[in-house]
C-alpha atoms as a PDB file:
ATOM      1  CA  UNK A   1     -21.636   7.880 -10.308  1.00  0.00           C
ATOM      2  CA  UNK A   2     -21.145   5.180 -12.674  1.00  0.00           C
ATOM      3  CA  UNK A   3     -23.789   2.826 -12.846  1.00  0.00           C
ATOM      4  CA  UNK A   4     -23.488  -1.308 -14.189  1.00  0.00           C
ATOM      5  CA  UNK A   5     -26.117  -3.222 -15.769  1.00  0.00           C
ATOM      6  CA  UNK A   6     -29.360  -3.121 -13.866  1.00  0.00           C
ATOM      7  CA  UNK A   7     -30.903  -0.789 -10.892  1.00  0.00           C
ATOM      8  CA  UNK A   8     -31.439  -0.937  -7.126  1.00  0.00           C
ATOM      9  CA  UNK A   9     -32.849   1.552  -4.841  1.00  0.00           C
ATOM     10  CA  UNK A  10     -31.166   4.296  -3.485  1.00  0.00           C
ATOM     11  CA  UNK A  11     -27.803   5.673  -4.583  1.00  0.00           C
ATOM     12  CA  UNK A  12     -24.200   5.140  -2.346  1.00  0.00           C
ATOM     13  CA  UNK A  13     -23.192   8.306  -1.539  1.00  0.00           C
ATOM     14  CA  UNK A  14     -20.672  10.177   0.963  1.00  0.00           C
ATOM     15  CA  UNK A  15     -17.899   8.188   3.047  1.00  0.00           C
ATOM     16  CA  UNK A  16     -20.126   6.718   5.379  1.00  0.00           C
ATOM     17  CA  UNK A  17     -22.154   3.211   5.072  1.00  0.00           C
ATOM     18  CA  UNK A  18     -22.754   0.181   6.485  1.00  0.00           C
ATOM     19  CA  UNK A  19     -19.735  -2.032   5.983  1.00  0.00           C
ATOM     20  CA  UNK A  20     -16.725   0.268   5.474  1.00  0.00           C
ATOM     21  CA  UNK A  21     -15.923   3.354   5.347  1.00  0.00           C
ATOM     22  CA  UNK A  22     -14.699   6.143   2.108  1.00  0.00           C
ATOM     23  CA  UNK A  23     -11.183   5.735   1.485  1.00  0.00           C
ATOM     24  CA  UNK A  24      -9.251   6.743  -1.659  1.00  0.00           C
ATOM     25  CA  UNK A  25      -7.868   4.749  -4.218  1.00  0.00           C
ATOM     26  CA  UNK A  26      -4.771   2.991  -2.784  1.00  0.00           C
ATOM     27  CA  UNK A  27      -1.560   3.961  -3.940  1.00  0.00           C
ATOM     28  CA  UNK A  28       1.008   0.888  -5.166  1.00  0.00           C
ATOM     29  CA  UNK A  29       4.287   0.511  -4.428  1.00  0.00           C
ATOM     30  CA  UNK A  30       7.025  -2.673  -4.609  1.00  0.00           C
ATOM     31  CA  UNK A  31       9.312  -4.471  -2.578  1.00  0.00           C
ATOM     32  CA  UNK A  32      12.564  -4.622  -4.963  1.00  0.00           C
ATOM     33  CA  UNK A  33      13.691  -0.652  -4.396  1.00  0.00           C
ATOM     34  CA  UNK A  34      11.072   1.188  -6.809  1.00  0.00           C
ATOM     35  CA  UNK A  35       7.397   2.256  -6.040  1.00  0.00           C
ATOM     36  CA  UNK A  36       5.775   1.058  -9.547  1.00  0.00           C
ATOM     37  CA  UNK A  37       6.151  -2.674  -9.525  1.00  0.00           C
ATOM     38  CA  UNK A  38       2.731  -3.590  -8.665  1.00  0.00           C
ATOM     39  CA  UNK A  39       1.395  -0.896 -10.968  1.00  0.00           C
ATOM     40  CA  UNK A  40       3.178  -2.533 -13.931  1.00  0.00           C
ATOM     41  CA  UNK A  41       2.171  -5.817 -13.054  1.00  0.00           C
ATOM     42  CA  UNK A  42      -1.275  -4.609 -13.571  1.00  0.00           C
ATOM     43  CA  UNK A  43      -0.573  -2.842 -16.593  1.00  0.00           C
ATOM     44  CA  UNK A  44       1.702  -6.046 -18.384  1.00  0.00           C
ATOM     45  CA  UNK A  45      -0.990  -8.572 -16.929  1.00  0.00           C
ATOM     46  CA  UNK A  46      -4.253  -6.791 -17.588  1.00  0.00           C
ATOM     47  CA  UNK A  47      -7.261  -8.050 -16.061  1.00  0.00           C
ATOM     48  CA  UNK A  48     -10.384  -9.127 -18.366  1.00  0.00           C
ATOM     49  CA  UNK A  49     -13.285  -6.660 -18.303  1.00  0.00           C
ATOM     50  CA  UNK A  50     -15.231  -6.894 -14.872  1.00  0.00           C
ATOM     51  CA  UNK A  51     -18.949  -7.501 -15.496  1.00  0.00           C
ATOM     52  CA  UNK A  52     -20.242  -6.661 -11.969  1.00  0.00           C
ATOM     53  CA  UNK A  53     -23.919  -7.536 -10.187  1.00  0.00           C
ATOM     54  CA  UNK A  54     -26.618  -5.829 -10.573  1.00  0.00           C
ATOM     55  CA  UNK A  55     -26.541  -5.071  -6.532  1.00  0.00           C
ATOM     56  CA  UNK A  56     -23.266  -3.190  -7.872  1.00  0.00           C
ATOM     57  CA  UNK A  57     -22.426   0.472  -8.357  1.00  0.00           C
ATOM     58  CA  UNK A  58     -19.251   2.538  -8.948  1.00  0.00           C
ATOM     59  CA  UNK A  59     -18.739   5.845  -8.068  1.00  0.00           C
ATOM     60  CA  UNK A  60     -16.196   8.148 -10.522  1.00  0.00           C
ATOM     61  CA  UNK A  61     -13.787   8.108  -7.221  1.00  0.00           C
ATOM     62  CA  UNK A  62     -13.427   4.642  -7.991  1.00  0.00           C
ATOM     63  CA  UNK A  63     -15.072   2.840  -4.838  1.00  0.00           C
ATOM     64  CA  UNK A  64     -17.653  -0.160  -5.283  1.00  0.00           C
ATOM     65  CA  UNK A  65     -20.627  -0.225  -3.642  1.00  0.00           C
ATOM     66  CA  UNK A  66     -22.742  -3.179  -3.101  1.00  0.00           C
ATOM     67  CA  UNK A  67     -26.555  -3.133  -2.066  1.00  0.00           C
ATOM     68  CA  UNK A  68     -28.040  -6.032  -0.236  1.00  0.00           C
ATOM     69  CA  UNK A  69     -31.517  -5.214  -0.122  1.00  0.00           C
ATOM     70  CA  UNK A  70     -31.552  -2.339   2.637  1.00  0.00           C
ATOM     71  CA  UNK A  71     -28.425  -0.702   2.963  1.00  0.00           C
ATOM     72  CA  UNK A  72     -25.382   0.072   0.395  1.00  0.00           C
ATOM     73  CA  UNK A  73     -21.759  -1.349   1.826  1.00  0.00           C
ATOM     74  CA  UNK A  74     -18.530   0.238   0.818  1.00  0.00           C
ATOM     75  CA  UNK A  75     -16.622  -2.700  -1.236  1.00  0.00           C
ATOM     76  CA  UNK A  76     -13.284  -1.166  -1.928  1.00  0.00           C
ATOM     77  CA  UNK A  77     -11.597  -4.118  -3.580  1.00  0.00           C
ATOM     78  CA  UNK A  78     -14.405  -3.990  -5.931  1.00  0.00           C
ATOM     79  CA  UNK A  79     -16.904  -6.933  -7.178  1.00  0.00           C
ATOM     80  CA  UNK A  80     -15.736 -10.469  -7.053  1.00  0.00           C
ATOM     81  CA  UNK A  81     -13.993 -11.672  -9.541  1.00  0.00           C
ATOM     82  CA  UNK A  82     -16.473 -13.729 -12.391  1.00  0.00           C
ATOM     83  CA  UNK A  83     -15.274 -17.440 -13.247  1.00  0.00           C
ATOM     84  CA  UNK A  84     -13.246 -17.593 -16.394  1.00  0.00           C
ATOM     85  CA  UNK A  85     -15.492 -18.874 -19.366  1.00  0.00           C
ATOM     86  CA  UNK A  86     -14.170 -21.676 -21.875  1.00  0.00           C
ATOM     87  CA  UNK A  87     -11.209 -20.852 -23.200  1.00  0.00           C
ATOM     88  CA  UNK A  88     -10.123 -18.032 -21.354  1.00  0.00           C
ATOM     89  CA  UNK A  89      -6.551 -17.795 -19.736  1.00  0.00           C
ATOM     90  CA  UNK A  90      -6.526 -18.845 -16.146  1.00  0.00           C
ATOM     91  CA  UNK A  91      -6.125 -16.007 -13.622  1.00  0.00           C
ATOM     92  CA  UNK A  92      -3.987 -14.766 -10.770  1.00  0.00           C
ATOM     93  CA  UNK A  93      -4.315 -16.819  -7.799  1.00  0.00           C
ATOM     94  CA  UNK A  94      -2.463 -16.545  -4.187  1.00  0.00           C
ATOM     95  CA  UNK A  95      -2.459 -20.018  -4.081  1.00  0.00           C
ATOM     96  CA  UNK A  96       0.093 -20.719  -7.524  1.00  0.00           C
ATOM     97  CA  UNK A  97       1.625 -17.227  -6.431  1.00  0.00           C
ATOM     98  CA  UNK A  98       3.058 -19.120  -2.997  1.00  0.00           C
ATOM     99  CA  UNK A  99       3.653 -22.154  -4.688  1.00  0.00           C
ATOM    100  CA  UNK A 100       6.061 -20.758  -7.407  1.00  0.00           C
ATOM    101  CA  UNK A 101       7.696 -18.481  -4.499  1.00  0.00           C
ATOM    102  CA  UNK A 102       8.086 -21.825  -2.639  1.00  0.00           C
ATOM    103  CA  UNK A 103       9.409 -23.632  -5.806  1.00  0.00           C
ATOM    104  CA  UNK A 104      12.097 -20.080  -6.438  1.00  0.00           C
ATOM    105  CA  UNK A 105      13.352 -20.942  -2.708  1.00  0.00           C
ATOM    106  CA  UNK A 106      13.322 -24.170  -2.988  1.00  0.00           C
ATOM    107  CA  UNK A 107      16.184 -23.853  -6.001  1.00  0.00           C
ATOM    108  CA  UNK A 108      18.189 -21.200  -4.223  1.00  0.00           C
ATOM    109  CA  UNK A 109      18.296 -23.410  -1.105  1.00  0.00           C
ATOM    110  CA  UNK A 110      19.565 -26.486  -2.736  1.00  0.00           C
ATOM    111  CA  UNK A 111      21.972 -23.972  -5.009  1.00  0.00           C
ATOM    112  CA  UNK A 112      22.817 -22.661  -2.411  1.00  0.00           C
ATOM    113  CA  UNK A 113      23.876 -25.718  -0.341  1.00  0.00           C
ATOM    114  CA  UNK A 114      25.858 -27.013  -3.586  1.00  0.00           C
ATOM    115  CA  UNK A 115      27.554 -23.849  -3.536  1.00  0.00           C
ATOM    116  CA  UNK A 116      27.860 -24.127   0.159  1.00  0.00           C
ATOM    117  CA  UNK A 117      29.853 -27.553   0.232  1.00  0.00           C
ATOM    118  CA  UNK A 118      32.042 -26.596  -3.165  1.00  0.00           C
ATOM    119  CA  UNK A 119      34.050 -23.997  -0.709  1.00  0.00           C
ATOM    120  CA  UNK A 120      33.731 -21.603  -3.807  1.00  0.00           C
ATOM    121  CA  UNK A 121      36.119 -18.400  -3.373  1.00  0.00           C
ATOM    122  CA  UNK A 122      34.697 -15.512  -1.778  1.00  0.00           C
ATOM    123  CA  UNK A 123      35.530 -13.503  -4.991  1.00  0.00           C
ATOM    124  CA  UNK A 124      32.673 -15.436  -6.858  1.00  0.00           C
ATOM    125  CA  UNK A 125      30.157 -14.301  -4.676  1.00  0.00           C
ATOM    126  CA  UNK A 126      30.646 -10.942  -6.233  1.00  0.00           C
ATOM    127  CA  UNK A 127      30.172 -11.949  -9.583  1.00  0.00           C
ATOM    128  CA  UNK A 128      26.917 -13.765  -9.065  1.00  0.00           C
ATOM    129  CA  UNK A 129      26.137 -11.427  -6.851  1.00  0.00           C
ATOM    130  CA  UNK A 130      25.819  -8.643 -10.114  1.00  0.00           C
ATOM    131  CA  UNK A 131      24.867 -11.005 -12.281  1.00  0.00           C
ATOM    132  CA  UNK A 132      21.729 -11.702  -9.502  1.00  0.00           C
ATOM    133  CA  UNK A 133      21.549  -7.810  -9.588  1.00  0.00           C
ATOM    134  CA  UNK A 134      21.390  -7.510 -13.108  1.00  0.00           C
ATOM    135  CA  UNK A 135      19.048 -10.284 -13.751  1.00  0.00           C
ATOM    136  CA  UNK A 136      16.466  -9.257 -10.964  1.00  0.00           C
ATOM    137  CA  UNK A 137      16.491  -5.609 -12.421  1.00  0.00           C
ATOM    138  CA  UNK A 138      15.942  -6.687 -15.617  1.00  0.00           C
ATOM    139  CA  UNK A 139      12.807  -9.138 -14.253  1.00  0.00           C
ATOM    140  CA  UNK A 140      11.227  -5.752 -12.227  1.00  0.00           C
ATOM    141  CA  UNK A 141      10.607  -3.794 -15.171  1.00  0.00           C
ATOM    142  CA  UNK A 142      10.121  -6.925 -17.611  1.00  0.00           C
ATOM    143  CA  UNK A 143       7.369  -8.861 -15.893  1.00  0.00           C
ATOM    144  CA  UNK A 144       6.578 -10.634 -18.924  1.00  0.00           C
ATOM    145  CA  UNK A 145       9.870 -12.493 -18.121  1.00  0.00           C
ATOM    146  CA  UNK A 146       9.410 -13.525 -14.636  1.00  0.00           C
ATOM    147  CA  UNK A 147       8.521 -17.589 -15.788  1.00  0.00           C
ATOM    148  CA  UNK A 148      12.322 -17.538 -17.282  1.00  0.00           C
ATOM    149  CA  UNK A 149      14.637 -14.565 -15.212  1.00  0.00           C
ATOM    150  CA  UNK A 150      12.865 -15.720 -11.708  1.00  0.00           C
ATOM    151  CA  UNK A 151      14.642 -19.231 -11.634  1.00  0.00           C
ATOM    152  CA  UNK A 152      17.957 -17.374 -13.088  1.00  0.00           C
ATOM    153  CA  UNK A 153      17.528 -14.921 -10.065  1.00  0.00           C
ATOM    154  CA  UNK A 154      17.121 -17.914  -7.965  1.00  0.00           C
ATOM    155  CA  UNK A 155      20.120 -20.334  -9.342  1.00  0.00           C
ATOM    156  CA  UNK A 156      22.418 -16.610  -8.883  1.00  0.00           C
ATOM    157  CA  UNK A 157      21.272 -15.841  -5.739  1.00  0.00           C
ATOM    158  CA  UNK A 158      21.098 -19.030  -4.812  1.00  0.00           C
ATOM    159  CA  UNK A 159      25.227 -19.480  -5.358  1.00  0.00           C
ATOM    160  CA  UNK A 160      25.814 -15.640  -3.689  1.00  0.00           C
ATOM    161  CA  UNK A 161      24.306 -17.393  -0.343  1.00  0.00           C
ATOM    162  CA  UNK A 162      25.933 -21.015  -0.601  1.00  0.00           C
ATOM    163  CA  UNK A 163      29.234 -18.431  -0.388  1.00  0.00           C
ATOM    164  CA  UNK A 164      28.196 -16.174   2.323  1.00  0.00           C
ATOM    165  CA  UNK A 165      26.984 -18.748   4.545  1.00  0.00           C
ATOM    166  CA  UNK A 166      29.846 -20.684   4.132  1.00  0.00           C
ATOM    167  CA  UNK A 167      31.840 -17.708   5.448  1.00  0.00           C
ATOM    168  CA  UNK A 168      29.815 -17.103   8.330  1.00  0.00           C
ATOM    169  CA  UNK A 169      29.403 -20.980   9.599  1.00  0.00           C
ATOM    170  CA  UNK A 170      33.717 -21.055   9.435  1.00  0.00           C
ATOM    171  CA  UNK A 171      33.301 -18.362  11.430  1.00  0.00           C
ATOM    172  CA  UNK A 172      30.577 -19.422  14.300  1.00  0.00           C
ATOM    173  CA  UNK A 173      28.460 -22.488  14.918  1.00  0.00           C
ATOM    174  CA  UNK A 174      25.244 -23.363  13.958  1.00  0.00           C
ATOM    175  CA  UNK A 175      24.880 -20.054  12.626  1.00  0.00           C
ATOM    176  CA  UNK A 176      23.679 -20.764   9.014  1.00  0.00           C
ATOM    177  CA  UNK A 177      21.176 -23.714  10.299  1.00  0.00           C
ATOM    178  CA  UNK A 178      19.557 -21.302  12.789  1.00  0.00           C
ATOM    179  CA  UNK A 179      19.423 -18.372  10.010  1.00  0.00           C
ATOM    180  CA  UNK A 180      17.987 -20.863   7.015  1.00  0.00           C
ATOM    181  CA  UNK A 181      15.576 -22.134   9.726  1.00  0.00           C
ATOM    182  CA  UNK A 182      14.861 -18.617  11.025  1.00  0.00           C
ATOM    183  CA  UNK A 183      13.937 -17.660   7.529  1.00  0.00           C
ATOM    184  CA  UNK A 184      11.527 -20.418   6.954  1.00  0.00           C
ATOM    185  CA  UNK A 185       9.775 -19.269  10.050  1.00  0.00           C
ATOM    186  CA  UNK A 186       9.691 -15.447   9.767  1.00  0.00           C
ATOM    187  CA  UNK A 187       8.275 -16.081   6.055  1.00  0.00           C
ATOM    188  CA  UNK A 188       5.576 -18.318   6.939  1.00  0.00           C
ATOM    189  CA  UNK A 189       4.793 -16.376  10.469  1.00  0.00           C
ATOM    190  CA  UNK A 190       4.198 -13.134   8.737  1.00  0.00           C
ATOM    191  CA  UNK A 191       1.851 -14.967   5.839  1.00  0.00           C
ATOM    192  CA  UNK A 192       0.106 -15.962   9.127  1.00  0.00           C
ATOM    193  CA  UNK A 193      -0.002 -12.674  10.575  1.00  0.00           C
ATOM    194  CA  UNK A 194      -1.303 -10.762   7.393  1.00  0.00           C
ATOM    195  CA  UNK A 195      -4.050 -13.010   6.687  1.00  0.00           C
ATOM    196  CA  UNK A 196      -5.635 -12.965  10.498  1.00  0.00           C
ATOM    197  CA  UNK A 197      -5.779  -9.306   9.607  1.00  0.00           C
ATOM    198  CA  UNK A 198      -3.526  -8.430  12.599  1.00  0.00           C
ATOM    199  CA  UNK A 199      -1.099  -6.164  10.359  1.00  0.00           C
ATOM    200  CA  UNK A 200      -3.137  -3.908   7.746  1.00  0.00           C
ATOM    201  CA  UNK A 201      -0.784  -3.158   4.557  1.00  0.00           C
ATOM    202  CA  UNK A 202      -2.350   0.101   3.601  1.00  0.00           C
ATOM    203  CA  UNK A 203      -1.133   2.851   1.492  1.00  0.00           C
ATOM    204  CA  UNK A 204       0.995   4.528   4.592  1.00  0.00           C
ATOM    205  CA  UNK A 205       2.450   0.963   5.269  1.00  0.00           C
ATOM    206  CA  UNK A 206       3.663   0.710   1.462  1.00  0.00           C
ATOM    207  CA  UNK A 207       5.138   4.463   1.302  1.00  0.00           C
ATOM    208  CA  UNK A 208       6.963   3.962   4.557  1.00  0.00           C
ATOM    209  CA  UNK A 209       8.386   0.930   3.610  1.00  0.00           C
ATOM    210  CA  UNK A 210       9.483   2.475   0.413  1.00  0.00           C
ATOM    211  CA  UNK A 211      11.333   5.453   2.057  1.00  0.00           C
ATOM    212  CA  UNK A 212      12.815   2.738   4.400  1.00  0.00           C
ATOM    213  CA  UNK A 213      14.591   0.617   1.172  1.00  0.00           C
ATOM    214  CA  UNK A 214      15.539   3.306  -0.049  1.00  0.00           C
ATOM    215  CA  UNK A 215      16.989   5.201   3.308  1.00  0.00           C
ATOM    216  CA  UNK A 216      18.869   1.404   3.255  1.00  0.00           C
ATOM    217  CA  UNK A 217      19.886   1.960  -0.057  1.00  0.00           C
ATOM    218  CA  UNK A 218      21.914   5.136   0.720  1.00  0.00           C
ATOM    219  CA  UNK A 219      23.221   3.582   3.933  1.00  0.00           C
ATOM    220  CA  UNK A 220      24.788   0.691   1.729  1.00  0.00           C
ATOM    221  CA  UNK A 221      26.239   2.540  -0.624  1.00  0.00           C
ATOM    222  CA  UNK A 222      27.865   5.009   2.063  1.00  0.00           C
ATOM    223  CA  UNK A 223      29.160   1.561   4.259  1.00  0.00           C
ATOM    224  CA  UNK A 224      30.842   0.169   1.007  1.00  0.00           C
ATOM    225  CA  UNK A 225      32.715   3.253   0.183  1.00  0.00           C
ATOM    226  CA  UNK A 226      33.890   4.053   3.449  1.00  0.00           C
ATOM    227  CA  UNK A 227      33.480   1.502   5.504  1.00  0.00           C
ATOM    228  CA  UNK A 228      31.238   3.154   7.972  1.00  0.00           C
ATOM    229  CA  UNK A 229      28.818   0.376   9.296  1.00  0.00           C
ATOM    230  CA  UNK A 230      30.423  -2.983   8.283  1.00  0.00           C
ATOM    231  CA  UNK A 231      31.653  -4.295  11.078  1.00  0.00           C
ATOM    232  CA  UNK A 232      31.099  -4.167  15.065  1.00  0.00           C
ATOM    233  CA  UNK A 233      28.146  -3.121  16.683  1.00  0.00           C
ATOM    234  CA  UNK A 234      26.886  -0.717  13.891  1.00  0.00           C
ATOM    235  CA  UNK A 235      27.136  -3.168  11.202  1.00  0.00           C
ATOM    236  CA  UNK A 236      25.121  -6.046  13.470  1.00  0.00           C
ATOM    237  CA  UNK A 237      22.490  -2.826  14.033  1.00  0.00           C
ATOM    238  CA  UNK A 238      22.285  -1.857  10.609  1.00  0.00           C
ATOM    239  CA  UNK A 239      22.466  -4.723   8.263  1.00  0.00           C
ATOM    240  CA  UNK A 240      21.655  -7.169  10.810  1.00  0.00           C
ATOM    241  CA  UNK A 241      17.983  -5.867  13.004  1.00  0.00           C
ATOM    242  CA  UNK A 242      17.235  -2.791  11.016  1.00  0.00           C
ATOM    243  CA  UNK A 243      17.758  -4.818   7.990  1.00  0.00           C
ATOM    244  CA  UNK A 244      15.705  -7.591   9.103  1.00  0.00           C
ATOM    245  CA  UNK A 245      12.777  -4.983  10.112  1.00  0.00           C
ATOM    246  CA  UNK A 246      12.759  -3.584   6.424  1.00  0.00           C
ATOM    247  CA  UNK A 247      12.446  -7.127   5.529  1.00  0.00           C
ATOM    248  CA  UNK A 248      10.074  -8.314   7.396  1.00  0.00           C
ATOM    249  CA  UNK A 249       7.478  -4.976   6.020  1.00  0.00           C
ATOM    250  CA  UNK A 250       8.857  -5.896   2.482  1.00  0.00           C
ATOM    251  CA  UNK A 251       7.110  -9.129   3.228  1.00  0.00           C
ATOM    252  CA  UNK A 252       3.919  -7.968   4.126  1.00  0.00           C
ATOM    253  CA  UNK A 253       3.628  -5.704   1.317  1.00  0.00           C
ATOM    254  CA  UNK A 254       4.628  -8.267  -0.904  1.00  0.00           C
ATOM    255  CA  UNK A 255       1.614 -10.669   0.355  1.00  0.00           C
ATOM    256  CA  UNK A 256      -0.693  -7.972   0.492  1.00  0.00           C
ATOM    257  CA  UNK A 257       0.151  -7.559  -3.522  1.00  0.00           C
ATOM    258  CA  UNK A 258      -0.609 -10.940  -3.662  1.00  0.00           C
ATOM    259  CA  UNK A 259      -3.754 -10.636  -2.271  1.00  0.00           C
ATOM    260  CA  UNK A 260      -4.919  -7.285  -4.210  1.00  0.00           C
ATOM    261  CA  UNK A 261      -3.709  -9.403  -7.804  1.00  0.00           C
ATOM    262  CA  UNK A 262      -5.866 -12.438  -6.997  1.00  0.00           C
ATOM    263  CA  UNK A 263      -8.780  -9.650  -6.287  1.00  0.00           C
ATOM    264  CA  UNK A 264      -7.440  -7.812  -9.690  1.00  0.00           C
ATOM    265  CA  UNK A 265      -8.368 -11.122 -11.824  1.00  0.00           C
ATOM    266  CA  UNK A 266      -4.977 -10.556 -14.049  1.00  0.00           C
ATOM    267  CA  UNK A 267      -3.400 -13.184 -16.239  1.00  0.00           C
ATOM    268  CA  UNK A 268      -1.992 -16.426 -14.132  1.00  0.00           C
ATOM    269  CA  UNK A 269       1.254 -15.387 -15.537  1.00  0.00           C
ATOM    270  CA  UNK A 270       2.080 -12.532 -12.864  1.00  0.00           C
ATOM    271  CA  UNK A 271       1.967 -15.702 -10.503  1.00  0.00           C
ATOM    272  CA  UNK A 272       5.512 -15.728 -11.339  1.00  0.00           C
ATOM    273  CA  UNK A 273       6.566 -12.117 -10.967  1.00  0.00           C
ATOM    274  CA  UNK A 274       5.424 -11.800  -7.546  1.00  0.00           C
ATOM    275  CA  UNK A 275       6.975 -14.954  -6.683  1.00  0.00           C
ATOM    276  CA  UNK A 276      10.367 -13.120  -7.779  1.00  0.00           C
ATOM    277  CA  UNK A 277       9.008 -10.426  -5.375  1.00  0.00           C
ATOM    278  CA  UNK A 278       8.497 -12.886  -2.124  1.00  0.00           C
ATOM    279  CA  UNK A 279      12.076 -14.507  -2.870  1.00  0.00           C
ATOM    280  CA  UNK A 280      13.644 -11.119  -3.220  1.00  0.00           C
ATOM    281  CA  UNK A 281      12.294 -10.008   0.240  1.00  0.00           C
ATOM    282  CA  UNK A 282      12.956 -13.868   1.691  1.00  0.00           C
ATOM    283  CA  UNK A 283      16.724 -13.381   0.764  1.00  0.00           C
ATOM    284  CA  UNK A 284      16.652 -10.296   2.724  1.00  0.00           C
ATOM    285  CA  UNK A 285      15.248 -11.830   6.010  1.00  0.00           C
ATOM    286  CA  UNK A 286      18.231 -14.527   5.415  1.00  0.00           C
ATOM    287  CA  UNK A 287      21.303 -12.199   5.314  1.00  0.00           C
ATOM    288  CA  UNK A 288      19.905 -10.093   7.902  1.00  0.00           C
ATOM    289  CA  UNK A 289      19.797 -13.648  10.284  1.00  0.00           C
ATOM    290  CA  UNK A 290      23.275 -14.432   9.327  1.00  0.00           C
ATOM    291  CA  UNK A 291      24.523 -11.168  10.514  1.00  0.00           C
ATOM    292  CA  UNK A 292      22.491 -11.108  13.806  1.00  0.00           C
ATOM    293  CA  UNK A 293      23.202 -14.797  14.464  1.00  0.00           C
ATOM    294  CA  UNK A 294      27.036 -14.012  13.185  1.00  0.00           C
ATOM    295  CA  UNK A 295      27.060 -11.509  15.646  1.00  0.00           C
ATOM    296  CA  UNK A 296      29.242  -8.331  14.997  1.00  0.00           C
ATOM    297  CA  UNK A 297      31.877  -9.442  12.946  1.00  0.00           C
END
């Protein structure tokens, strides 16, 4: 075991303790198609070194343990974070995290609604659709560039929808309101749900949800080059509720990486990647609404 400053009686040991029990050293994974996003936020915004308690000891699997006096407690998101001293860059909070994803879908909404009343051609929506592509790949493996390719992401995605939406509302009433509302809602219901504790984003959640996106992922491709799954009752399964599912656990891993980066103590500048991350997954719960809402054309 690896020991921090100080002593206290007794040594943690085993999987069983007051407070928690063993687990291993979660895994990470991402919401935007690859299973390493989180892990290279914490490796492009390191964390300063973390001084722990005295009451604290680490074991060589990794696992904190914290004594308070008469019994050791399993602390597996480690010691708390110390406050920064003079002059030290501000860290990772959820707090600016949800902000700057509320400020990302804030600009793609009023984009959006420009591009919405312009009547644009359909035929642009496919070239800000790869430019959106191309920008939010370039954003999840360059973190470093989230404060300037996040708001790009945004303004391009931002248009893609203002185009969609357009086709779907000339198509069916009320059906982008109750989508851009329904979005707002899921968003904000599932931030409820995760922090009551009623859904627990562990290392099983995150690896399912990855083998979902990318299950998706082949499904897509297959639909666009031969127009399996488009339209009818397939397409308003597929892209429409099994899309929406997908999004919806995209969500909660996304806030649960929100959560384990304010515990981390990284630089305040991964705020903004993981806002990209939370507007990624919020774009998904919008086109899946249109396409229930549009029904199965």
């Amino acid at each position: 075991m690896t020991s921090t400053q100080g002593s206290t009686p007794g040594t943690p040991s085993g999987g069983s303790a007051s407070g928690g029990t063993a687990t291993k050293k979660r895994g990470v994974g991402a919401s935007f198609g690859t299973a390493s996003n989180y892990g290279r936020m914490l490796t492009t915004f390191p964390a300063a070194p973390v001084t722990a308690p005295s009451n604290w000891k680490q074991q060589p699997d990794g696992n904190w343990w914290s004594w308070d006096g008469a019994t050791w407690h399993l602390q597996p998101q480690g010691p708390p974070a110390a406050p920064p001293a003079a002059g030290q860059a501000a860290t990772f909070t959820a707090d600016g995290a949800l902000n700057k994803a509320g400020l990302l879908g804030l600009v793609a909404l009023v984009v959006g609604a420009v591009a919405y009343v312009s009547h644009l051609p359909l035929g642009a929506a496919w070239v800000t659709m790869f430019v959106g592509l191309g920008v939010g790949l370039w954003c999840s493996f360059q973190p470093r560039r989230a404060p300037m390719l996040a708001p790009i992401y945004a303004v391009a995605e931002g248009v893609v929808l203002g185009i969609i939406s357009r086709f779907y509302a000339d198509n069916g009433q009320h059906v982008v309101t109750l989508a851009v509302f329904g979005t707002v809602a899921i968003v904000v219901g599932v931030w409820a749900v995760y922090r009551t504790g009623l859904v627990k984003v562990g290392n099983r959640f995150i690896q399912t949800t990855m083998v979902a996106m990318l299950g998706m992922l082949v499904v897509m491709v297959t639909a666009m080059l031969t127009g399996w799954g488009l339209t009818g009752l397939s397409g308003l399964l597929i892209f429409g509720v099994l899309y929406l599912i997908l999004a919806v656990m995209n969500l909660f891993v996304d806030f649960s990486f929100v959560d384990r980066a304010e515990q981390a103590g990284i630089d305040a500048d991964a705020e903004w990647f993981s806002a990209f991350t939370i507007l990624v997954s919020s774009v998904m719960v919008y086109l899946a609404l249109l396409r229930i809402f549009g029904g199965s054309r």
